[in-house]
Protein backbone atom coordinates (compact mmCIF):
# COMPACT_ATOMS: atom_id res chain seq x y z
CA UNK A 1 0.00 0.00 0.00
CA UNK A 2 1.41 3.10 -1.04
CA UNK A 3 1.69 6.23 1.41
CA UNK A 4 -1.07 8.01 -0.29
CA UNK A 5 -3.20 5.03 -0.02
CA UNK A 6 -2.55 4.40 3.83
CA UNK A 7 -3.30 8.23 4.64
CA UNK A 8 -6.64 7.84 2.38
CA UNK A 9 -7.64 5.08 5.18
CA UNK A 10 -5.90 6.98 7.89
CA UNK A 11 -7.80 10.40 9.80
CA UNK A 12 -7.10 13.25 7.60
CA UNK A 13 -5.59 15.62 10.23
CA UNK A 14 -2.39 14.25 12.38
CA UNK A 15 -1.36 15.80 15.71
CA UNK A 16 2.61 16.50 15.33
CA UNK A 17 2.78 17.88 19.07
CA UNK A 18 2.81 21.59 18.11
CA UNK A 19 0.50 21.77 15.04
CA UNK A 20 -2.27 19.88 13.09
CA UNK A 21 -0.64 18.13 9.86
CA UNK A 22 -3.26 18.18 6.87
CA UNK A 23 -1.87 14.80 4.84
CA UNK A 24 -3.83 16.24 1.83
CA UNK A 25 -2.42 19.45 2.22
CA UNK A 26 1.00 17.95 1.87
CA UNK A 27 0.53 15.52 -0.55
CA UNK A 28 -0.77 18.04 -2.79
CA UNK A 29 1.66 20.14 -2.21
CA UNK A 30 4.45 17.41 -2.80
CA UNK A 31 2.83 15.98 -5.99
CA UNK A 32 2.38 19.68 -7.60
CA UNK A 33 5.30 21.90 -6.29
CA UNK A 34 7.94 19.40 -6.13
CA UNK A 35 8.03 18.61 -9.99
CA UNK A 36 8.93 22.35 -10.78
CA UNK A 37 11.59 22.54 -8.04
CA UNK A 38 13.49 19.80 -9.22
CA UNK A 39 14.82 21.40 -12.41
CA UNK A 40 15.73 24.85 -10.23
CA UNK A 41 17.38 22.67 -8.05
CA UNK A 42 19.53 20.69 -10.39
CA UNK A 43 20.65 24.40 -11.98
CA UNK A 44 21.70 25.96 -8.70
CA UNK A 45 23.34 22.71 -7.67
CA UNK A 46 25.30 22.81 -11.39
CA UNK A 47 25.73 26.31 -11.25
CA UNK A 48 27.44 26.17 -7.45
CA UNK A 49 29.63 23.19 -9.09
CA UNK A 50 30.66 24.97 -12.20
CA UNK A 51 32.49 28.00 -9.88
């Protein structure tokens, strides 16, 4: 079963001690905002190499 999968049986909301963790929240925000940082990434890390 696949992490998404478990948290789509699991409560929505976990208590991390200090906050409220939305697993939506941050799967959505993993599946759509990591794609376009991995390219930035790879430049800066290229660039820093390159000096």
């Amino acid at each position: 079963m696949t992490w998404l999968e478990q948290r789509k049986h699991a409560m929505p909301r976990e208590n991390h001690g200090y906050f409220d963790i939305d697993a939506e929240v941050v799967w959505r925000t993993v599946t759509s905002e990591l794609p376009t940082l991995i390219p930035r990434i790879q430049r800066a890390l290229d660039t820093e190499r390159s000096m």
